[in-house]
N, C-alpha and C. Protein backbone atom coordinates (compact mmCIF):
# COMPACT_ATOMS: atom_id res chain seq x y z
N UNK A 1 -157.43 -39.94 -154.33
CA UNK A 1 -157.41 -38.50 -154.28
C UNK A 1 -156.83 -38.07 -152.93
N UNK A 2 -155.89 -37.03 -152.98
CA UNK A 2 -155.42 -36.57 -151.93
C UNK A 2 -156.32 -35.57 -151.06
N UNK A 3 -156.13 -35.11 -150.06
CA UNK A 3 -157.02 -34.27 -149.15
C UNK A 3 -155.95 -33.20 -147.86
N UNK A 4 -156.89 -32.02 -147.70
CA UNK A 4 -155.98 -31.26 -147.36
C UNK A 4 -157.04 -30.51 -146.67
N UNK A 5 -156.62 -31.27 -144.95
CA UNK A 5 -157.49 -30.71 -143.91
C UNK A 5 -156.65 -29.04 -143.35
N UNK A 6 -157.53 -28.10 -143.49
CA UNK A 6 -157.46 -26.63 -143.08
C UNK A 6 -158.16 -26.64 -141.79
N UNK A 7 -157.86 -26.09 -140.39
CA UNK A 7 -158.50 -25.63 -139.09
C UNK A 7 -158.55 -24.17 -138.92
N UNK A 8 -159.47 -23.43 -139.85
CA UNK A 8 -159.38 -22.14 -139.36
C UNK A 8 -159.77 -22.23 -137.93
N UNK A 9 -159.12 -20.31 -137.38
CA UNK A 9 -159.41 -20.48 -135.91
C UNK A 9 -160.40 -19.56 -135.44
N UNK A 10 -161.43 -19.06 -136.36
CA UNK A 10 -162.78 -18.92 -136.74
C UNK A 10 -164.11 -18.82 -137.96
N UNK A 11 -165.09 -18.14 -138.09
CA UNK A 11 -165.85 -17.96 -138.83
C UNK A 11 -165.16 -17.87 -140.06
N UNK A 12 -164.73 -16.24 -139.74
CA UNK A 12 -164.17 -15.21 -140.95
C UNK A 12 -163.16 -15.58 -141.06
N UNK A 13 -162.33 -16.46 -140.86
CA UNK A 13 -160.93 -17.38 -141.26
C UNK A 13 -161.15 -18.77 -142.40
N UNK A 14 -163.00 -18.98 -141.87
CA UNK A 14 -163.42 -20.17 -142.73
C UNK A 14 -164.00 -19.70 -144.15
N UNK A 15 -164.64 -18.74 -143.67
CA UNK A 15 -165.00 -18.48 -145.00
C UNK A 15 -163.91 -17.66 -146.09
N UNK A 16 -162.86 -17.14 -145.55
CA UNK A 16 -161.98 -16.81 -146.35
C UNK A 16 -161.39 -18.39 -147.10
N UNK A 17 -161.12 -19.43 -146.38
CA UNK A 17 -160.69 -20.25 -147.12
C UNK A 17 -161.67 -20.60 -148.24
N UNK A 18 -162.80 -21.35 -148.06
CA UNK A 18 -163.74 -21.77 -148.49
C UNK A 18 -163.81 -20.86 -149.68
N UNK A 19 -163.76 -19.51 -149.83
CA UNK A 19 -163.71 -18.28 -150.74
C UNK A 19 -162.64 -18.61 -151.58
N UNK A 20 -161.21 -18.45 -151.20
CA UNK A 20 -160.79 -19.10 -151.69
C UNK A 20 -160.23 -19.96 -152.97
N UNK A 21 -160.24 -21.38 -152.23
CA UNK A 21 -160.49 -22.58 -152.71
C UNK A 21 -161.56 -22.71 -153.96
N UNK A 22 -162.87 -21.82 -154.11
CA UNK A 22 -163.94 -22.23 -154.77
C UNK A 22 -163.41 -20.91 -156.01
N UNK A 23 -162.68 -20.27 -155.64
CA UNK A 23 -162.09 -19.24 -156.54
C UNK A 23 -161.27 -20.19 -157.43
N UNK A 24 -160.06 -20.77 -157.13
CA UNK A 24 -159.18 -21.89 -156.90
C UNK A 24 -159.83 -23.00 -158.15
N UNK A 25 -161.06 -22.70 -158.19
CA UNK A 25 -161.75 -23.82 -158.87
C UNK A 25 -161.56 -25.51 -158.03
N UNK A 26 -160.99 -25.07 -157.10
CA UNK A 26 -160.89 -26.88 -156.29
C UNK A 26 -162.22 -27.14 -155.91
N UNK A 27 -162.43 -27.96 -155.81
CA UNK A 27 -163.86 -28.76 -154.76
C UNK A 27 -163.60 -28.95 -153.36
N UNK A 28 -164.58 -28.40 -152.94
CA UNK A 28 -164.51 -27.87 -151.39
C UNK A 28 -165.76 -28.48 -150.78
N UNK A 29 -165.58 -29.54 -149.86
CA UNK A 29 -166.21 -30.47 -148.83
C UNK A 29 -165.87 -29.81 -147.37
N UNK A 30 -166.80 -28.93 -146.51
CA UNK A 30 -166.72 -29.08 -145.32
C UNK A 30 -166.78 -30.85 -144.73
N UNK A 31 -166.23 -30.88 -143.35
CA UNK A 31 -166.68 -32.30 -142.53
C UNK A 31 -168.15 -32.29 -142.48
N UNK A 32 -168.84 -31.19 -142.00
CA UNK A 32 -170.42 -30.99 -141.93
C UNK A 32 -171.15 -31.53 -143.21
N UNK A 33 -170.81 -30.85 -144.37
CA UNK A 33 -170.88 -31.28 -145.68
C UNK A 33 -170.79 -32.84 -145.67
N UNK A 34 -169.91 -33.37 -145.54
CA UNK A 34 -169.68 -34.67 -145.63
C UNK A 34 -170.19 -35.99 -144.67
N UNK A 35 -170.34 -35.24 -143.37
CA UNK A 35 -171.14 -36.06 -142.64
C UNK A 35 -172.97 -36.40 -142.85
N UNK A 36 -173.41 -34.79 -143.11
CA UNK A 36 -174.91 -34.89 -143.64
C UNK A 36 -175.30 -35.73 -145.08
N UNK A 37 -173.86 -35.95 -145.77
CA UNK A 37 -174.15 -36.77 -146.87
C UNK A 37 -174.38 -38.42 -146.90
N UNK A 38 -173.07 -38.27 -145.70
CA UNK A 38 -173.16 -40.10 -144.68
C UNK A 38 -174.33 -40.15 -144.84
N UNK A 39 -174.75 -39.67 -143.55
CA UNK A 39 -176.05 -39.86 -143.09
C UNK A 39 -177.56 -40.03 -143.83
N UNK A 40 -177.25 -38.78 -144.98
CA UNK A 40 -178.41 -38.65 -145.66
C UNK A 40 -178.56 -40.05 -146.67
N UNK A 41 -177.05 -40.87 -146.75
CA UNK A 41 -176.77 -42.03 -147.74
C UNK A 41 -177.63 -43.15 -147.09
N UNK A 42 -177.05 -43.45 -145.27
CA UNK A 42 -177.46 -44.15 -144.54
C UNK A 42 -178.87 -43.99 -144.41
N UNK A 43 -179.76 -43.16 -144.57
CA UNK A 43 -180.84 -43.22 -144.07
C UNK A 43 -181.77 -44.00 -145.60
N UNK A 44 -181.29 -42.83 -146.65
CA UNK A 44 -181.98 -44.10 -148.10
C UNK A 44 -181.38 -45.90 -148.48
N UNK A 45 -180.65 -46.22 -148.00
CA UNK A 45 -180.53 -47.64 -147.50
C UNK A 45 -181.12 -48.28 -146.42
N UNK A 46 -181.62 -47.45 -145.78
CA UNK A 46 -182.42 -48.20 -144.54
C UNK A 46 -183.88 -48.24 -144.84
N UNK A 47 -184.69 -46.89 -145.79
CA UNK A 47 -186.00 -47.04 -146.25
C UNK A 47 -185.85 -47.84 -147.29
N UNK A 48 -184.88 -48.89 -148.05
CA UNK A 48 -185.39 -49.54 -148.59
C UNK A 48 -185.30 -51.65 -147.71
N UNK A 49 -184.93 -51.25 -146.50
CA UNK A 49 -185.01 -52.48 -145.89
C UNK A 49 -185.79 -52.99 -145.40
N UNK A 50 -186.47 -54.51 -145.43
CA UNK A 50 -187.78 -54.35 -144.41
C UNK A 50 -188.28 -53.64 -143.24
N UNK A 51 -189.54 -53.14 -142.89
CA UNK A 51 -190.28 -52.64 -141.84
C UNK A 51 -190.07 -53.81 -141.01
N UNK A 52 -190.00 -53.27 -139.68
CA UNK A 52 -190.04 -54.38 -138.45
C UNK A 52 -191.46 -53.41 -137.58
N UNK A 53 -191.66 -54.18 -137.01
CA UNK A 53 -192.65 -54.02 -136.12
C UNK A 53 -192.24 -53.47 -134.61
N UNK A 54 -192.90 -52.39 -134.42
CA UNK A 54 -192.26 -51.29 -132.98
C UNK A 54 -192.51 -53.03 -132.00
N UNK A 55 -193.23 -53.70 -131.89
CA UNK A 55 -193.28 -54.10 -130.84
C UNK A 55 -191.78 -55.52 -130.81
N UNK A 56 -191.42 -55.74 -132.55
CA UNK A 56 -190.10 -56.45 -132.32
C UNK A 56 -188.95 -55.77 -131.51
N UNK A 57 -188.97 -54.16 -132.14
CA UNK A 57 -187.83 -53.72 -131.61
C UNK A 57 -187.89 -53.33 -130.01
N UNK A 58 -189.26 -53.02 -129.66
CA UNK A 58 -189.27 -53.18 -127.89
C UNK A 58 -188.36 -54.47 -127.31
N UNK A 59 -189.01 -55.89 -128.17
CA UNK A 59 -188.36 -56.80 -127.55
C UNK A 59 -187.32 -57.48 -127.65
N UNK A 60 -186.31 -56.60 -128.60
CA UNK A 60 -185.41 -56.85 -128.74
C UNK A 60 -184.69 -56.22 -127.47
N UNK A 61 -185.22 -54.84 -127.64
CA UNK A 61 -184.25 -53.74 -126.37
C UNK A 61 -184.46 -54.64 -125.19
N UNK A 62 -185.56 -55.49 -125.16
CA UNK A 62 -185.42 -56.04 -123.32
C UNK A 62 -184.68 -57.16 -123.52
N UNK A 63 -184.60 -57.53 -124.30
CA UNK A 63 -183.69 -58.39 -124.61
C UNK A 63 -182.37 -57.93 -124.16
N UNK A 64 -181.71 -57.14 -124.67
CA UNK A 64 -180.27 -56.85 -124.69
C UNK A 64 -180.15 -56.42 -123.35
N UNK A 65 -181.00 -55.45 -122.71
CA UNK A 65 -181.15 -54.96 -121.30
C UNK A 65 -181.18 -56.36 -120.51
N UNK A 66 -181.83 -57.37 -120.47
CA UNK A 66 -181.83 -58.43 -119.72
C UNK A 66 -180.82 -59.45 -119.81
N UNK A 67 -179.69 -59.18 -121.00
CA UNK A 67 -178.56 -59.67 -121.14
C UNK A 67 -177.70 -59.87 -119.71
């Protein structure tokens, strides 16, 4: 799929696009949009990985610090 980065050069420039586009019937992903989805992806892959213990990951950090 192709993609088609817009820089409005404010608010009321963004939301005119965004207006728009969703008029347009296209699908419309802000970066914000898309990063909170990363993240929100990354974080339910990590609650399903083992628990470590606060006191492994202390000693890991002195670990790397004492590198």
């Amino acid at each position: 799929m192709d993609a088609l980065i817009i820089k409005p050069r404010d608010k009321e420039e963004m939301s005119f696009f965004l207006e728009l586009a969703k008029r347009l019937g296209t699908k419309v992903e802000t970066i914000t949009d898309n990063a909170d989805m990363r993240l929100f992806q990354a974080m339910e892959r990590n609650r399903q990985t083992p628990k470590v213990s606060k006191q492994k990951v202390l000693d890991t950090i002195n670990q790397i610090i004492n590198e």
